[in-house]
Each structure stands twice: as C-alpha cells, then as structure tokens.
C-alpha atoms as a PDB file:
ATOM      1  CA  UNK A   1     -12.130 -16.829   2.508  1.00  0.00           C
ATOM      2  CA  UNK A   2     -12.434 -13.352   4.737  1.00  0.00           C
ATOM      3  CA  UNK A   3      -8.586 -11.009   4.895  1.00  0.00           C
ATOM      4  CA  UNK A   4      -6.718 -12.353   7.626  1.00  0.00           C
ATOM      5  CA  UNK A   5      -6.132  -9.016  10.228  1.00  0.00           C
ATOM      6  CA  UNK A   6      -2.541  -8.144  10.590  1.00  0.00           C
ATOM      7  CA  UNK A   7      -0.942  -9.949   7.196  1.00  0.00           C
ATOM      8  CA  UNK A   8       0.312  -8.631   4.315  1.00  0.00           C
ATOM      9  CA  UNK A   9      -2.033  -8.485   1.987  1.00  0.00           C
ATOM     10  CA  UNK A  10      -0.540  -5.383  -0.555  1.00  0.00           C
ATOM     11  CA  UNK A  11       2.434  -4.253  -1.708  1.00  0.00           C
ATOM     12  CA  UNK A  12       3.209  -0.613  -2.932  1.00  0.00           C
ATOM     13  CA  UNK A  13       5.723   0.377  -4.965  1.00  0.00           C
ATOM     14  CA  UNK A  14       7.233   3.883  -6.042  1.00  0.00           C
ATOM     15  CA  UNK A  15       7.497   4.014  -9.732  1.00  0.00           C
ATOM     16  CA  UNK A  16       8.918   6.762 -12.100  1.00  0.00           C
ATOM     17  CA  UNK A  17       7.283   6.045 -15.572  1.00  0.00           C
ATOM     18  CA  UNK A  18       4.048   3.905 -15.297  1.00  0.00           C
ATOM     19  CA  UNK A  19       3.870   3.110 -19.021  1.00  0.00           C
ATOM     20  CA  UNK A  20       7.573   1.676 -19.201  1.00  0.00           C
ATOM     21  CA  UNK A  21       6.677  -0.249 -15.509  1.00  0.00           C
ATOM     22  CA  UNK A  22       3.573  -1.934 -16.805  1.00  0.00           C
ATOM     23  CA  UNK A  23       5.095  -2.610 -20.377  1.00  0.00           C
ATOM     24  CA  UNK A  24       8.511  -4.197 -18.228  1.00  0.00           C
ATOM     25  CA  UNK A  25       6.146  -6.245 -15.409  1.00  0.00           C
ATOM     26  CA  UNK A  26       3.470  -7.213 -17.776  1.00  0.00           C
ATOM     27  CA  UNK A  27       6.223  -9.236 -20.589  1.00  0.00           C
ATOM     28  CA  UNK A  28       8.348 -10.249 -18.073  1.00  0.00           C
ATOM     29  CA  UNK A  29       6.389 -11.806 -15.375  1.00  0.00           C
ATOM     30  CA  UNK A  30       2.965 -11.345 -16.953  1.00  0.00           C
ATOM     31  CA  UNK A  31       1.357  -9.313 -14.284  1.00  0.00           C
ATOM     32  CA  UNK A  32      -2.200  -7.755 -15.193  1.00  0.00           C
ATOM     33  CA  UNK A  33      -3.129  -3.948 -14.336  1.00  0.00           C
ATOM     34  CA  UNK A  34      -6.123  -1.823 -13.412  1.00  0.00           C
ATOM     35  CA  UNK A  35      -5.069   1.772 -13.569  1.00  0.00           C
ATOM     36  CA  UNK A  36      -6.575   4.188 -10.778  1.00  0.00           C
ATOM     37  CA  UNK A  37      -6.031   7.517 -12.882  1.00  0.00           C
ATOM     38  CA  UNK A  38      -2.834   8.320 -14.300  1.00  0.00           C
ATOM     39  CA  UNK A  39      -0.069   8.485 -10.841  1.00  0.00           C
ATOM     40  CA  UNK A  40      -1.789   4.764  -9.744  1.00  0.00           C
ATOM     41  CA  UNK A  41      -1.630   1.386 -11.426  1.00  0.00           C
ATOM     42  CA  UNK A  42      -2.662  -1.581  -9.341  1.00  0.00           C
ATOM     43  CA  UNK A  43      -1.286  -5.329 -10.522  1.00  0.00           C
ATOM     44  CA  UNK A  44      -2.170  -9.351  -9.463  1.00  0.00           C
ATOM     45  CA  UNK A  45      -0.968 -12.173 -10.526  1.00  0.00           C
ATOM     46  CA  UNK A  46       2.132 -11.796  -8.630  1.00  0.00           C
ATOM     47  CA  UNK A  47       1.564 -13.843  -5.511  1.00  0.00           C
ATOM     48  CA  UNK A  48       0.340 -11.091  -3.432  1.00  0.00           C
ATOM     49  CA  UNK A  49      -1.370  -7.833  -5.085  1.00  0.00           C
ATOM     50  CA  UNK A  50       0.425  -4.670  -5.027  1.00  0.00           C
ATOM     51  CA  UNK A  51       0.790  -1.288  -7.056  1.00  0.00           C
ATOM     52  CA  UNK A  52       2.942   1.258  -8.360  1.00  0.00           C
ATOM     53  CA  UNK A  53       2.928   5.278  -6.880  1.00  0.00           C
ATOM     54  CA  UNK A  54       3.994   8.047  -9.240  1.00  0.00           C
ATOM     55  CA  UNK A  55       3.111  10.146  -6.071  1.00  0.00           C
ATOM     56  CA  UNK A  56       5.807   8.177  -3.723  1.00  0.00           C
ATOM     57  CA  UNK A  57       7.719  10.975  -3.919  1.00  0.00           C
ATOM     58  CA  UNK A  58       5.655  13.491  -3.162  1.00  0.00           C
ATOM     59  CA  UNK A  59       4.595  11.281  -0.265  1.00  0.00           C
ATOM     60  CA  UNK A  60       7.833  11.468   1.455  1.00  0.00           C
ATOM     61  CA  UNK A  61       7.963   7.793   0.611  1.00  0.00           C
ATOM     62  CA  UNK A  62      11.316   5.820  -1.051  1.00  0.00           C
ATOM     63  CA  UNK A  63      10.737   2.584  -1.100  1.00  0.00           C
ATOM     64  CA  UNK A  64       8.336  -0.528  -1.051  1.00  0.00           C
ATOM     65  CA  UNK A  65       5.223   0.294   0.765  1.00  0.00           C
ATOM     66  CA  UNK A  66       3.710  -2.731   2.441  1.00  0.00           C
ATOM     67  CA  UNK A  67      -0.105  -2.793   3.238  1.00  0.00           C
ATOM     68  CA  UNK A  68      -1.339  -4.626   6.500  1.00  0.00           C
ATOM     69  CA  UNK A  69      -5.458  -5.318   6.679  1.00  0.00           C
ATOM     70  CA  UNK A  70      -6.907  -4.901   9.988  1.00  0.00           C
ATOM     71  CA  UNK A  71     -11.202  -5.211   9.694  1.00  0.00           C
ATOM     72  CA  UNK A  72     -10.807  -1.922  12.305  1.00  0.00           C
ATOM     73  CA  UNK A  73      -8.521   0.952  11.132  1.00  0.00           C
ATOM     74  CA  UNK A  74      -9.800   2.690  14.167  1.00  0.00           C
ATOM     75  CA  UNK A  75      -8.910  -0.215  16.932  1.00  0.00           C
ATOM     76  CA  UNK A  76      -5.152  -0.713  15.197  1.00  0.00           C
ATOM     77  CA  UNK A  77      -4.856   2.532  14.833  1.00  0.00           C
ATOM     78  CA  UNK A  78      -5.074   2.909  18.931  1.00  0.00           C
ATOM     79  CA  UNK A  79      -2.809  -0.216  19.050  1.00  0.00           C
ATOM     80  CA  UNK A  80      -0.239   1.104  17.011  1.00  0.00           C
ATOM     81  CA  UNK A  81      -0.294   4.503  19.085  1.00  0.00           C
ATOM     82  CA  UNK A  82      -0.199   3.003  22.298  1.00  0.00           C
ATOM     83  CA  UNK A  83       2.696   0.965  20.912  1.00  0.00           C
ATOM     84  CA  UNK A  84       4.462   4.302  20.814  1.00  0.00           C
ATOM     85  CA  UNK A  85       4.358   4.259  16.790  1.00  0.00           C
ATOM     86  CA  UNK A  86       3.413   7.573  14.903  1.00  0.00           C
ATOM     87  CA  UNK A  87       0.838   7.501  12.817  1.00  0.00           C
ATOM     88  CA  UNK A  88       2.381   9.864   9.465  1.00  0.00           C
ATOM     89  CA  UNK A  89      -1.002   9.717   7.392  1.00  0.00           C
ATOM     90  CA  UNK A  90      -4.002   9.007   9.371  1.00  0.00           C
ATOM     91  CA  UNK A  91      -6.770   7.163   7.904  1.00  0.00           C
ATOM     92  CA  UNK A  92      -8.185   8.299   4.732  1.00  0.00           C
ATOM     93  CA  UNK A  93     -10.347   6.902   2.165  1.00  0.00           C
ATOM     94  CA  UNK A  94      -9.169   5.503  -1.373  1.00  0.00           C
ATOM     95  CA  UNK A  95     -11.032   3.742  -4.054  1.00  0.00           C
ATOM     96  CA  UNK A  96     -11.238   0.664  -2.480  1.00  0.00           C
ATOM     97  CA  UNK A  97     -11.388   1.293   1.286  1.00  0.00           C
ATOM     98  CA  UNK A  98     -10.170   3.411   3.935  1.00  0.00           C
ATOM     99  CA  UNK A  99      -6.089   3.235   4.982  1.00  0.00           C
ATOM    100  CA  UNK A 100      -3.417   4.988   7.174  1.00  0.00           C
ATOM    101  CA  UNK A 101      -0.085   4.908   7.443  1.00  0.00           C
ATOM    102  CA  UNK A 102       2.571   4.755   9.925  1.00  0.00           C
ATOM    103  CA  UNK A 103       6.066   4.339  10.808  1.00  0.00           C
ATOM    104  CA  UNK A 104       7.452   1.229  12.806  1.00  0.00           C
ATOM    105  CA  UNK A 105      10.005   1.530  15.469  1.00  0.00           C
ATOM    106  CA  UNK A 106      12.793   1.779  12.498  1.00  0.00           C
ATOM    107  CA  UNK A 107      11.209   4.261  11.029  1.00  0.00           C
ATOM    108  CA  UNK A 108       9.751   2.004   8.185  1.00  0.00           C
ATOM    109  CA  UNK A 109       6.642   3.420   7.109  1.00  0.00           C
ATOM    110  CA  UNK A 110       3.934   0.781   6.535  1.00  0.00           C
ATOM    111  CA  UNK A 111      -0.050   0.831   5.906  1.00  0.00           C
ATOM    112  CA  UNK A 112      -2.937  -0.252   7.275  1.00  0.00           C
ATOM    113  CA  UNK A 113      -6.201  -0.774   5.187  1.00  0.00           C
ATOM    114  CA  UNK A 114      -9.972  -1.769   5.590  1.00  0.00           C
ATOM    115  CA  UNK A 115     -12.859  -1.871   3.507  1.00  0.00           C
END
C-alpha cells in the first residue's frame, strides 16, 4: 500500500543517551532499532515508526519532531510557503530520502519527507 501524502507517517524524538533509550524502549515496550551512526537510532514496532536525535539540540529542536510524507517535497514545499509558513531547514537528503522542515503557524516545527 503506497504513503498516504500529508499523514503522519514518523515520529522524531530528541534523546540524551541513545544506549540507555534503546535499552529503556526495547524491555519496556519491545521496540526494535536500526542505528544510523552513533547521534541516530530509528525504531518500529510502535504503531507508527519514529527515531531518536542526539543532534536535537544542536538543531534548535526541543521536542517531538513529527514527519509528514508528501510524494513532492518541492510542490509542499511551495504550499507551505504560500501558506505564509517558514521553511527553517529546506530540503536535504538523509539516508532514506530527501526532507525539510518547517514551522507551523505556532511555531511548531514539523517535517516533510519523500523518497
């Protein structure tokens, strides 16, 4: 079944130790991990895939980062302009895909991935 555009498909979250996070979320709720070099662990078996930041802080970020998919980082990335939305990391490539990352009317910054 193809990503849905526009749902949440990842969630990102800004840890401190990633050892003592993946030994906590692995016996507690059994989550699985696939480390992406040592500031980056990704995890499933939680509903919805998601990972953990060491770099959150450096990003500016303090909280939960949640991912949107859109097939066209370049079309929502116009949307999300026009929408009067600033774009605080445009799009860049990860192992993965390609993502960017803005900030909602709030101020809640959010991402945006594609393949």
């Amino acid at each position: 079944m193809p990503i849905q555009d526009n749902s949440i498909n990842y969630i990102e979250f800004p840890a401190t130790d990633m050892e003592k996070t993946r030994q906590f979320y692995g016996a507690a709720f059994g989550w699985t991990f696939v480390d992406y070099g040592p500031a980056y662990a990704s995890f499933s078996g939680a509903g919805v895939d998601g990972g953990f930041t060491l770099d959150a802080k450096a990003s500016g970020s303090t909280g939960v980062l949640v991912v949107l998919y859109h097939h066209d980082l370049e079309e929502i990335e116009l949307k999300v302009k026009a929408l009067g939305c600033e774009v605080v990391k445009p799009i860049f490539s990860f192992p993965g895909g390609r993502r960017l990352h803005f900030a909602d009317p709030n101020g809640n910054e959010l991402a945006i991935w594609s393949e």
